[in-house]
Protein backbone atom coordinates (compact mmCIF):
# COMPACT_ATOMS: atom_id res chain seq x y z
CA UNK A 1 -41.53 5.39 -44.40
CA UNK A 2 -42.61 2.94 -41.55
CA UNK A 3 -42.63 5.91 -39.36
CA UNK A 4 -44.59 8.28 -40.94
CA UNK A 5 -47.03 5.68 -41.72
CA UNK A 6 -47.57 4.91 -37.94
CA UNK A 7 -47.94 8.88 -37.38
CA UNK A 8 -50.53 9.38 -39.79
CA UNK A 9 -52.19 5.67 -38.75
CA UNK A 10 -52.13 6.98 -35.25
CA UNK A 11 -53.44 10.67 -36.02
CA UNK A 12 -56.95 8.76 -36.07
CA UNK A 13 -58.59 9.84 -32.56
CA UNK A 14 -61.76 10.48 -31.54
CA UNK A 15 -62.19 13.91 -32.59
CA UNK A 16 -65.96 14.42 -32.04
CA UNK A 17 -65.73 14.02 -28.33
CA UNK A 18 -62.42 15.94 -28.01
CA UNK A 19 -63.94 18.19 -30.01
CA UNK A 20 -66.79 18.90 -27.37
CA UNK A 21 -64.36 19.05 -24.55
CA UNK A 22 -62.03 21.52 -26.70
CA UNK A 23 -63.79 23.78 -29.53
CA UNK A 24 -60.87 24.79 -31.65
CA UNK A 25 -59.26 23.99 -35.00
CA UNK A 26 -56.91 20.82 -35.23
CA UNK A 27 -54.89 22.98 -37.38
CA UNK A 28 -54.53 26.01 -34.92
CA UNK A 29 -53.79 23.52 -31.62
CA UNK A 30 -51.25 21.95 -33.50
CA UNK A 31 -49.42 25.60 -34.26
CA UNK A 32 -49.92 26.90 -30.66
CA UNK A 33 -48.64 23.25 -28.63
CA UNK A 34 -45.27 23.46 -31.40
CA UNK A 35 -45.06 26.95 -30.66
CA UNK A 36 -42.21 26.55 -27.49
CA UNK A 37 -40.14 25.32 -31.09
CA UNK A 38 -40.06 28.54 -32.48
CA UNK A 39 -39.37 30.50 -28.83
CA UNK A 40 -36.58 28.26 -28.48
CA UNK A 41 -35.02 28.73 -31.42
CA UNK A 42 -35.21 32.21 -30.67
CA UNK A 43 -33.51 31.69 -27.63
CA UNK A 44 -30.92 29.88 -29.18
CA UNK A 45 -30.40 32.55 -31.87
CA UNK A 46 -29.86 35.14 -29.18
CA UNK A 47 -27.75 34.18 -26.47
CA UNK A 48 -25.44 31.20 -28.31
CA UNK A 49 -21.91 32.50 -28.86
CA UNK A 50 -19.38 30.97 -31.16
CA UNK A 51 -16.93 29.51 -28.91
CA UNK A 52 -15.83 26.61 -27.93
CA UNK A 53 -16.56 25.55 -24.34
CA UNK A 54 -15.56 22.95 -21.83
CA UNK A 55 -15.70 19.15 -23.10
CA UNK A 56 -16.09 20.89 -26.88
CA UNK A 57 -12.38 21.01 -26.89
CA UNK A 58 -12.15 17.25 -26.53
CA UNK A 59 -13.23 17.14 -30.55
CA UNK A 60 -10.56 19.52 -31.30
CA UNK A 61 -7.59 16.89 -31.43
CA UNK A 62 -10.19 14.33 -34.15
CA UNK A 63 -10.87 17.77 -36.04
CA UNK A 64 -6.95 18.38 -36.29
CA UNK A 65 -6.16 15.08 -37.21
CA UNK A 66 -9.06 15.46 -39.98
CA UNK A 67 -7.93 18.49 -40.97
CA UNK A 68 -4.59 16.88 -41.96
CA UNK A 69 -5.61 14.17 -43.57
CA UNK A 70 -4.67 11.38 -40.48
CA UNK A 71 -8.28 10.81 -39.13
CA UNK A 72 -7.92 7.39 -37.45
CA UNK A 73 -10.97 5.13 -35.82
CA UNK A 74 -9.77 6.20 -32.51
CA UNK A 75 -10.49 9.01 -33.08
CA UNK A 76 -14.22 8.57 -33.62
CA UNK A 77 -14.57 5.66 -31.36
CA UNK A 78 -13.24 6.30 -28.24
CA UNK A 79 -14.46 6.77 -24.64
CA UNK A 80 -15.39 10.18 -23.39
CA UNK A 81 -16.17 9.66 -19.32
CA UNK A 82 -18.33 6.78 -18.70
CA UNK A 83 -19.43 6.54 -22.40
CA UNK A 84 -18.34 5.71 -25.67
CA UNK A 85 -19.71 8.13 -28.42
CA UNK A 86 -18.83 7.38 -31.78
CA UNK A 87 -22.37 8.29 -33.39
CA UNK A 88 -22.33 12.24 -32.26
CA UNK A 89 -18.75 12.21 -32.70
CA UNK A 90 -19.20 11.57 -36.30
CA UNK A 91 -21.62 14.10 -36.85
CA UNK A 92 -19.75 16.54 -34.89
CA UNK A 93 -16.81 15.95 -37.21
CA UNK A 94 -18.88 16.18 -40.27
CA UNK A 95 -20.21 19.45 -39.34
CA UNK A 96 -17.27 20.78 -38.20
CA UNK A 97 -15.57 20.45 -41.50
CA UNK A 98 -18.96 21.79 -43.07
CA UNK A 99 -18.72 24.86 -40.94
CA UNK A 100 -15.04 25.40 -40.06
CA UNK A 101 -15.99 24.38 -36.39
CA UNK A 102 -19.10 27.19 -35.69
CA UNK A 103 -20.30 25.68 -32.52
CA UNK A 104 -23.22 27.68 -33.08
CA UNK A 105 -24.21 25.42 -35.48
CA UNK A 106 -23.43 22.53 -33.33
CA UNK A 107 -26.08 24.11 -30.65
CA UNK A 108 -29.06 24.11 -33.52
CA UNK A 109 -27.74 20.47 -34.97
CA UNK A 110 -28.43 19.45 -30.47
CA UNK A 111 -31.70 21.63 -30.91
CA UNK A 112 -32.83 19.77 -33.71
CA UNK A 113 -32.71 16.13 -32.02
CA UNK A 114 -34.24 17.77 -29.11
CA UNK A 115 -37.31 18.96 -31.39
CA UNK A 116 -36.86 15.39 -32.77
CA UNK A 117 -37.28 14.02 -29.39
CA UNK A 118 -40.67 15.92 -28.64
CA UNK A 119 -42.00 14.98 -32.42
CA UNK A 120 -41.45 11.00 -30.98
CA UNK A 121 -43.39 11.74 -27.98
CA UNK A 122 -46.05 13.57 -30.36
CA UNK A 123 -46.41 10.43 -31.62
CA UNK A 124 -46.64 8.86 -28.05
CA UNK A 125 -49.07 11.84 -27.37
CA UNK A 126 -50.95 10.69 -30.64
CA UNK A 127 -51.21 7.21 -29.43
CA UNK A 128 -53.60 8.08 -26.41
CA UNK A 129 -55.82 10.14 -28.26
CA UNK A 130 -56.36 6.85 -30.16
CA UNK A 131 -58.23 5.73 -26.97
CA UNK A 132 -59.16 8.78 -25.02
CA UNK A 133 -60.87 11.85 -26.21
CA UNK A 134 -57.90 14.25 -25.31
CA UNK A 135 -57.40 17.81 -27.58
CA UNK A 136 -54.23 17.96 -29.55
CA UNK A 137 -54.13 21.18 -26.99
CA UNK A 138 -53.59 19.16 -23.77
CA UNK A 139 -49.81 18.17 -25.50
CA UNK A 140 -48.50 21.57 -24.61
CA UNK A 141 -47.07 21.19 -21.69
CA UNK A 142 -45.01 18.82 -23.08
CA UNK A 143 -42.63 20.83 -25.85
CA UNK A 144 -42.94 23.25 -22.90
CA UNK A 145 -40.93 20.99 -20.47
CA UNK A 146 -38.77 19.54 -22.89
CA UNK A 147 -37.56 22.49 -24.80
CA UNK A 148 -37.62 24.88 -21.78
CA UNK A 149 -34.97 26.96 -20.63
CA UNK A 150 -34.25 25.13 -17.56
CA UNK A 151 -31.91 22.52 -20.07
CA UNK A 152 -29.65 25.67 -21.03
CA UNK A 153 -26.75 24.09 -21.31
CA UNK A 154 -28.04 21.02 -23.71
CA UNK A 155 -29.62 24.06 -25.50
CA UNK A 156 -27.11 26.59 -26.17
CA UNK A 157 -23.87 24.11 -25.90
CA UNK A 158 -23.60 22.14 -29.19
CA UNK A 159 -21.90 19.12 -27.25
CA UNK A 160 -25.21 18.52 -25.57
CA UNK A 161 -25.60 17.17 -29.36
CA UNK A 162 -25.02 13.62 -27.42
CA UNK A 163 -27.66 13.68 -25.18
CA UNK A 164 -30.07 14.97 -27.45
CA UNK A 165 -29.58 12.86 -30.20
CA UNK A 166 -29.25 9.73 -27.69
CA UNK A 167 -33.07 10.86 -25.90
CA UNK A 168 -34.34 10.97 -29.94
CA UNK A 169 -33.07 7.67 -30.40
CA UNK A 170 -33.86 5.88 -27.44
CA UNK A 171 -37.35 7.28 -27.89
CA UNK A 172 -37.27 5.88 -30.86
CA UNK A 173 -36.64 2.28 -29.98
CA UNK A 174 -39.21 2.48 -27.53
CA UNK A 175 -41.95 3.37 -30.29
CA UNK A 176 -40.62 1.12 -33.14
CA UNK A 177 -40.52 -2.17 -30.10
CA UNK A 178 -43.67 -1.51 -29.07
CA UNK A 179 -44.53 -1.22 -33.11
CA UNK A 180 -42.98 -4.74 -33.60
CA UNK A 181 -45.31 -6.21 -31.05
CA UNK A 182 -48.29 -5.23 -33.96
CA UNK A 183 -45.99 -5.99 -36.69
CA UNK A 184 -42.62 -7.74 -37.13
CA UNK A 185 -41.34 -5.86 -39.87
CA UNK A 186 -40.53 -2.86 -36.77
CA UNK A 187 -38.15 -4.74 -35.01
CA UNK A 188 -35.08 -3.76 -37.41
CA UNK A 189 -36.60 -0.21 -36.93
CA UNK A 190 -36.02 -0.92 -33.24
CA UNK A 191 -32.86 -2.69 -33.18
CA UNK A 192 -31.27 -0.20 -35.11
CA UNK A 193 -32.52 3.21 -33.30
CA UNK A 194 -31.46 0.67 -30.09
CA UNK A 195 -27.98 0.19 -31.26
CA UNK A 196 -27.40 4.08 -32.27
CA UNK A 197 -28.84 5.17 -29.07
CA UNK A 198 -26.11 2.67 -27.32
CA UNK A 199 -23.30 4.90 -29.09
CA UNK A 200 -24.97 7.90 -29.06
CA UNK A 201 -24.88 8.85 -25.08
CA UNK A 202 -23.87 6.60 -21.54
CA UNK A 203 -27.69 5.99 -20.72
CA UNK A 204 -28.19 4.20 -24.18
CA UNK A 205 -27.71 0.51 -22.86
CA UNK A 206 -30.67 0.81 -21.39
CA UNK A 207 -32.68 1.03 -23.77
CA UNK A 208 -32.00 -2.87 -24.53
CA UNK A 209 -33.76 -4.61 -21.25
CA UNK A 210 -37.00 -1.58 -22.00
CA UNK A 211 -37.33 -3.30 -25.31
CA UNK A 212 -36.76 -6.38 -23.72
CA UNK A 213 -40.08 -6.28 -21.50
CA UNK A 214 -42.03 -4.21 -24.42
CA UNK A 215 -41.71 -7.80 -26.39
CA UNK A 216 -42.40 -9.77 -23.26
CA UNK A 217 -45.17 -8.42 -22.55
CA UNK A 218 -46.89 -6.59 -25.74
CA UNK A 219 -50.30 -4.86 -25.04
CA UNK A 220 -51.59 -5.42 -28.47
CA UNK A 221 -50.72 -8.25 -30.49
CA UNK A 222 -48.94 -11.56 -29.64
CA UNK A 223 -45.73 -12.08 -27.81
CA UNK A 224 -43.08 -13.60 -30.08
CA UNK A 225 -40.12 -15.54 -28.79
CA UNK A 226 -38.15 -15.37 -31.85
CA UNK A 227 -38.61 -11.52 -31.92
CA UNK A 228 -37.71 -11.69 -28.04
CA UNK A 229 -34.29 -14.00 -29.28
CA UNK A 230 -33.40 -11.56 -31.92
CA UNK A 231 -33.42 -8.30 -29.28
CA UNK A 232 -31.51 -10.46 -27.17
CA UNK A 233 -28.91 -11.49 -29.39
CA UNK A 234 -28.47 -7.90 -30.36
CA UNK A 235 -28.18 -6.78 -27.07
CA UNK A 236 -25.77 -8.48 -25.97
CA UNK A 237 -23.26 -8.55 -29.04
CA UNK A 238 -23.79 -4.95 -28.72
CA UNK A 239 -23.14 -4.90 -25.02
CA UNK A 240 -19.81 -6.85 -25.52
CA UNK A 241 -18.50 -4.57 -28.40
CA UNK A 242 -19.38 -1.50 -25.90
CA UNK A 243 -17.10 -2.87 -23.33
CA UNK A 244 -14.72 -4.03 -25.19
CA UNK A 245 -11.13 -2.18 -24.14
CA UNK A 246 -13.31 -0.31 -21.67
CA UNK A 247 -11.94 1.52 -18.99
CA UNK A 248 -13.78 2.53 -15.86
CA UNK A 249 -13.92 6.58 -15.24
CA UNK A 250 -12.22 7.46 -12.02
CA UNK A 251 -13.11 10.62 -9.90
CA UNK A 252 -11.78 12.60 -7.99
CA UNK A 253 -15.03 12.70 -5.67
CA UNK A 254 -16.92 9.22 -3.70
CA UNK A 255 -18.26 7.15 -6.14
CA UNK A 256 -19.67 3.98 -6.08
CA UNK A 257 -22.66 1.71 -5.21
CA UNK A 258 -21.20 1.67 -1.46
CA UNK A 259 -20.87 5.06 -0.74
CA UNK A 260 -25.03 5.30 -2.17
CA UNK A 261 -25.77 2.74 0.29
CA UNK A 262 -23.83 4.56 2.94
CA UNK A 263 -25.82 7.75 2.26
CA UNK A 264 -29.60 6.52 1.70
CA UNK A 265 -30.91 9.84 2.53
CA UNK A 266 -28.74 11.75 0.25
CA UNK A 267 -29.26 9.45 -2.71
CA UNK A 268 -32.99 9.97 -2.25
CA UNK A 269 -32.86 14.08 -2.54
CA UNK A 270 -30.11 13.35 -4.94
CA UNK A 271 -33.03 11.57 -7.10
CA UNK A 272 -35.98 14.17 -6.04
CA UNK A 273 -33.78 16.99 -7.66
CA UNK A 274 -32.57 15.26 -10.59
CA UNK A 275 -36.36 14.30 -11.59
CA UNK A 276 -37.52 17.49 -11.01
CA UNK A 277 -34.78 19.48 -12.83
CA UNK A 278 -36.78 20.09 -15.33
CA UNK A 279 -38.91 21.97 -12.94
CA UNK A 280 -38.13 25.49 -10.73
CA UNK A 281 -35.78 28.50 -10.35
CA UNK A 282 -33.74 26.53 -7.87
CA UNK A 283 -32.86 23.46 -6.50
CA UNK A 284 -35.08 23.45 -3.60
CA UNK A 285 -38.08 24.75 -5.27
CA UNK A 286 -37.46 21.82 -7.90
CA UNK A 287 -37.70 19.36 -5.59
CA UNK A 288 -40.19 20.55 -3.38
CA UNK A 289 -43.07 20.79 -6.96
CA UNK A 290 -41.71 17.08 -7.52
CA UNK A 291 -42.28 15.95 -4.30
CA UNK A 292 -45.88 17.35 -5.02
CA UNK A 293 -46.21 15.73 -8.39
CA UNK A 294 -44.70 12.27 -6.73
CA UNK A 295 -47.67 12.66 -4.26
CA UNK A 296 -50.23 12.74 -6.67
CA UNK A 297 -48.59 10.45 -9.10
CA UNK A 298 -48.51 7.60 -6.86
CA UNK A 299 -52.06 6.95 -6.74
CA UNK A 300 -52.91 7.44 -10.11
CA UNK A 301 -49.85 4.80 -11.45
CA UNK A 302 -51.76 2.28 -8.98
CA UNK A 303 -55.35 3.53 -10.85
CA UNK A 304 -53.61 3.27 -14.38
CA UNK A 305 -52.38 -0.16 -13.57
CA UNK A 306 -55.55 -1.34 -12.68
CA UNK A 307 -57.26 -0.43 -16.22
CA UNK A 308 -56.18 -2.56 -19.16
CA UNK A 309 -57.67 0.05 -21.52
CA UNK A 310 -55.30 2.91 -19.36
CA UNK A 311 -52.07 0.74 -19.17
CA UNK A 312 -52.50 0.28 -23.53
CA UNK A 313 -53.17 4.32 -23.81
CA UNK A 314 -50.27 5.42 -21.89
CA UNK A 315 -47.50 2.26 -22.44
CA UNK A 316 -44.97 4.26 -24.71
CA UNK A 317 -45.34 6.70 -21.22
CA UNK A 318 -44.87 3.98 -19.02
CA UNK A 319 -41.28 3.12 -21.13
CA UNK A 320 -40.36 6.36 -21.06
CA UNK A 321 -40.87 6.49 -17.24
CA UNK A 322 -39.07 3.27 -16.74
CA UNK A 323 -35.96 4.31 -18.51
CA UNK A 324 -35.57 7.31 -16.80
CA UNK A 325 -35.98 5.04 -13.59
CA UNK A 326 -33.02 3.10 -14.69
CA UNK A 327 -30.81 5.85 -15.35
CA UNK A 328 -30.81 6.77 -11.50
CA UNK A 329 -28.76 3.56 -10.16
CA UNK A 330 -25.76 4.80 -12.91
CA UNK A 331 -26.22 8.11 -12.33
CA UNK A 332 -26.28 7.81 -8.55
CA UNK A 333 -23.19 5.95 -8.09
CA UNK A 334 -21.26 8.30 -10.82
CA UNK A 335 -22.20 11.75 -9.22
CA UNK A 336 -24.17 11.37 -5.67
CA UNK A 337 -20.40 12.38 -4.51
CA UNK A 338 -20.86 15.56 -6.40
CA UNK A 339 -23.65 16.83 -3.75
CA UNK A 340 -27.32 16.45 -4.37
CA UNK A 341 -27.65 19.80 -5.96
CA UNK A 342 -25.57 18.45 -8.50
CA UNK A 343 -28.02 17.54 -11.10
CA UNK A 344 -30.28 20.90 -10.63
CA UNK A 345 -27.03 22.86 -11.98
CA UNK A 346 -25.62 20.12 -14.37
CA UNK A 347 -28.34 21.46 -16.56
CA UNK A 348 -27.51 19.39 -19.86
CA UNK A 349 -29.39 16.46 -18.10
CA UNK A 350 -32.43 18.18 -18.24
CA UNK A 351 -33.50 17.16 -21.39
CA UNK A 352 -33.62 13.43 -19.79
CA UNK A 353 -34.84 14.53 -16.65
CA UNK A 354 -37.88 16.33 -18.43
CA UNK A 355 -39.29 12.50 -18.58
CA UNK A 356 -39.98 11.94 -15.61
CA UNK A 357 -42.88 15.31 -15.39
CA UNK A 358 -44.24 14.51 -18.65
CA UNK A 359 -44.58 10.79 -17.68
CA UNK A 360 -46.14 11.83 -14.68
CA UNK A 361 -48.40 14.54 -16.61
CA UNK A 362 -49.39 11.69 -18.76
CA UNK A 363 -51.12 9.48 -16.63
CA UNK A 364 -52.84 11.92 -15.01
CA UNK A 365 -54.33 13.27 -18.23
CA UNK A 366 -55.24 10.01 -19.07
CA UNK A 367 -57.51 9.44 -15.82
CA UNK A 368 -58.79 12.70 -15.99
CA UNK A 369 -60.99 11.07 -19.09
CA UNK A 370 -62.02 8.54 -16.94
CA UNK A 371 -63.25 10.17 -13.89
CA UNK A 372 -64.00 13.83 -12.48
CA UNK A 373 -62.29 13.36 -9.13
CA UNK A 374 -59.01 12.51 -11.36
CA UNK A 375 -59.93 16.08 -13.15
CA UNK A 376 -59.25 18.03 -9.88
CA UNK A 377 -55.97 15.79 -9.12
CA UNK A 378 -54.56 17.09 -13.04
CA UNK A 379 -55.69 20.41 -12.10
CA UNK A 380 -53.64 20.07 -9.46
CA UNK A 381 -50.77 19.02 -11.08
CA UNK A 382 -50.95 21.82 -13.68
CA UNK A 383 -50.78 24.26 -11.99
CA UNK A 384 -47.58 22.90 -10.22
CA UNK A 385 -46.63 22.01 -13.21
CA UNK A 386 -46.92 25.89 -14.51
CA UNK A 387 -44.74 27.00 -11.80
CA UNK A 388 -42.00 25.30 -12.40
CA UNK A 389 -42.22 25.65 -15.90
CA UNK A 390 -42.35 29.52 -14.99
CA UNK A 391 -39.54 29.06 -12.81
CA UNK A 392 -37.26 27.38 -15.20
CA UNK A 393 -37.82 29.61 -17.86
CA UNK A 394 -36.67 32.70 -15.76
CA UNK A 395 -33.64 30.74 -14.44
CA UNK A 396 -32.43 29.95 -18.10
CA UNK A 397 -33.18 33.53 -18.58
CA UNK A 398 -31.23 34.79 -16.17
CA UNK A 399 -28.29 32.15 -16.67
CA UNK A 400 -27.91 33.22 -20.90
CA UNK A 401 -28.08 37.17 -19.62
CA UNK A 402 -24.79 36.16 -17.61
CA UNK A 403 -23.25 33.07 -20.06
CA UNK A 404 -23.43 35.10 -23.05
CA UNK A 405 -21.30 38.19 -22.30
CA UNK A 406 -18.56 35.99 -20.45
CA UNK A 407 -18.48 33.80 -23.45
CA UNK A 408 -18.13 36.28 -25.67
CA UNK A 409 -15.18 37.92 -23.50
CA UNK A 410 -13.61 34.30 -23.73
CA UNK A 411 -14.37 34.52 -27.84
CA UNK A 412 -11.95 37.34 -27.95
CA UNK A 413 -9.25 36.70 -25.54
CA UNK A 414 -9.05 32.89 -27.35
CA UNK A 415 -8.46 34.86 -30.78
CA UNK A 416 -5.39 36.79 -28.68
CA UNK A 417 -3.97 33.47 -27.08
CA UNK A 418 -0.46 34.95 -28.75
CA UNK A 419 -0.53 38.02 -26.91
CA UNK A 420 -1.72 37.19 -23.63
CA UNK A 421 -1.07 35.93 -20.35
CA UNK A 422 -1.74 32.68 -18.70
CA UNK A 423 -3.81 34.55 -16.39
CA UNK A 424 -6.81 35.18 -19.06
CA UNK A 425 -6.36 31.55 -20.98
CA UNK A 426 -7.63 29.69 -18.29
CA UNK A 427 -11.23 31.26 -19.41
CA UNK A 428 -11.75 29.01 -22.27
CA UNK A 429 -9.76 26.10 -21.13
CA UNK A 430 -8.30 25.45 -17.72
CA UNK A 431 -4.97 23.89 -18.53
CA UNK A 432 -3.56 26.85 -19.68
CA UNK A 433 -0.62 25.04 -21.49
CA UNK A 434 -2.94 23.03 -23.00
CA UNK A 435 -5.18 25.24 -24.09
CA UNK A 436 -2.51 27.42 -25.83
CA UNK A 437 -2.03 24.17 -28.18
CA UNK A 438 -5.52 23.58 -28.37
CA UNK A 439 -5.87 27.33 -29.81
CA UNK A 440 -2.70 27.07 -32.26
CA UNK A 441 -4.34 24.46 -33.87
CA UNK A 442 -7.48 26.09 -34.56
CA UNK A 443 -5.82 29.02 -35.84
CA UNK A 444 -3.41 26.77 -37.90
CA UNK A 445 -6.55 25.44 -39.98
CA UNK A 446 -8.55 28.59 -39.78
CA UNK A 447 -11.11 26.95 -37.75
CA UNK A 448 -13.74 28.24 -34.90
CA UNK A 449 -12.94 32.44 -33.96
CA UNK A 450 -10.22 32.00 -36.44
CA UNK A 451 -12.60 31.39 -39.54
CA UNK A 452 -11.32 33.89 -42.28
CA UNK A 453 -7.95 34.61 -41.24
């Protein structure tokens, strides 16, 4: 596979001088920076309960409707909020019917795109080493950020199956563009990871106008107009089918480009949180390490930009960084309204939001080859980069310890829906009514908590 071909081509690095900054076994850094996998799936394995929770009752109607043998389109392509998700939709559908709804399955199906995500930027990762001497070590942080506990929601929720499998793809169009700038023979590669990411989750459009300037302006090869027609053409055929019929998501909070205007200084700790989420056992503590890492960052973009050799090391970086950058103007108008705490707690964002420190880790890594003052600026950075890692991971901690026994309270008053009052529905769905259909039809087909009756 193209893929695997461009992982293996791009495994070449300079090993002897890596080697002399970093005295261990390939093999063994390899099994120690994928070891956050295996503590993650451990995570997973004890604190996910079987239960379906919040927007994972949406699926329920499509799953009844499969059940009985009247599956329609609509049902897989329709719009859930501001996006339209047929691609996880199908795959939730599939594996529903493969597991009689197990949502717990769902959760290691999300977990799996996630590890798929951090494999992509492994590849990324394997990309500099091509033209700096950095250990396969140094990539640890990075399955640490990613796959930390901070994202608990994306991690033991099985809907955040859309997120993750939209950050895998959208990766993935980044690295197969920037693959089609060396050879043409990528850009299907690209256009199709581009088009699944654009039904996979609401930031996926954007992944179109990063591709765009990847082809514009290529650092390695030649830049190809008819390449640069083709993403176009693509982009927006797939923009119009996206909008067709769409309908714009009111809420019940301010929304809007206006009301951001209005409230410059709130949309400005609104983004400071929501790049640092990733980062710290609360929302001030998050922000206040990013503010750090911005500090030093800043610089060091201006140094990476000035070094041709730099800017071709660290470009799949750079794309990541940009399309997280995009994602704010959406975001902001959506959910500023919300309060600028909102994204610290929203926690199935993090995965997204993990960018934006391992972007930033990046470049800094990538200077520290180049000069010792840039050494003590990474050195720096690590270490605030280990306390908010720290942080996170005793948040998520701390919110699973809590999460799992109330979800598995709601597991067993959802399997009495018959028997019991309004008053204890409203745990597992919060229009009671509603919910009392939602549960008769998983118990009609023997589905979720009512597997085996």
């Amino acid at each position: 596979m193209p893929f695997l071909k461009a992982t293996a081509e791009s495994a070449r690095v300079e090993k002897r001088a890596a080697a002399a900054w970093l005295p261990i076994p390939e093999g063994v850094q390899l099994a120690i920076v994928f070891l956050p996998v295996l503590i993650t799936l451990v995570y997973i394995h004890t604190f996910a309960v079987d239960v379906p929770f919040q927007d994972q009752w949406a699926v329920v109607p499509a799953l009844m409707h499969m059940e009985s043998g009247h599956l329609h389109w609509d049902d897989i392509y329709r719009q859930h909020n501001e996006a339209v998700v047929p691609v996880p939709m199908v795959l939730m559908l599939v594996l529903a019917k493969a597991t009689h709804y197990d949502v717990i399955a769902e959760a290691y199906l999300a977990y799996a795109c996630l590890v798929g995500a951090v494999v992509v930027l492994f590849v990324f990762f394997r990309r500099v080493q091509r033209t700096l001497p950095i250990p396969t070590l140094a990539f640890l942080p990075i399955p640490t950020i990613l796959l930390g506990w901070r994202g608990h929601e994306g991690i033991l929720w099985g809907f955040g199956l859309n997120i993750n499998l939209g950050l895998m793809l959208a990766l993935l169009a980044i690295w197969n563009a920037i693959r089609a700038t060396e050879s043409a023979r990528f850009i299907w590669l690209a256009i199709s990871t581009a088009v699944l990411a654009t039904f996979s989750f609401g930031s996926g459009l954007l992944v179109w106008p990063i591709g765009l300037a990847i082809l514009m302006f290529p650092a390695e090869g030649r830049r190809s107009p008819r390449l640069m027609l083709l993403w176009t053409a693509v982009a927006v055929a797939c923009t119009a089918v996206y909008f067709n019929g769409y309908m714009i998501h009111r809420v019940p909070w301010p929304s809007g480009f206006g009301y951001v205007l209005e409230h410059p200084v709130l949309a400005a700790q609104y983004v400071l949180v929501y790049t640092g989420a990733a980062l710290g056992a609360t929302p001030s503590t998050d922000a206040h390490i990013n503010l750090a890492l911005i500090l030093l960052f800043l610089p060091a973009a201006w140094a990476v930009a000035r070094s041709a050799e730099l800017r071709k090391a660290v470009l799949p970086f750079a794309a990541v960084l940009a399309f997280l950058l995009l994602t704010l103007a959406p975001l902001l108008s959506s959910r500023l309204g919300l309060g600028v705490d909102q994204p610290y707690y929203a926690s199935r964002y993090v995965s997204i939001a993990a960018l934006w420190p391992v972007g930033i880790y990046v470049c800094l890594l990538a200077l520290a080859c180049r000069g010792k003052g840039w050494r003590y600026v990474l050195g720096i950075a690590f270490v605030l980069l280990c306390a908010g890692i720290t942080g996170g991971y005793r948040e998520g901690l701390a919110y699973a310890r809590i999460d799992q026994p109330k979800k598995a309270a709601c597991r067993e008053i959802l399997k009495d829906y018959r028997v019991l009052d309004d008053g204890h529905l409203s745990c597992f769905y919060p229009d009671v009514e509603v919910g009392r259909r939602l549960a008769f039809w998983l118990d009609e087909y023997h589905l979720s908590v009512f597997r085996g009756g």
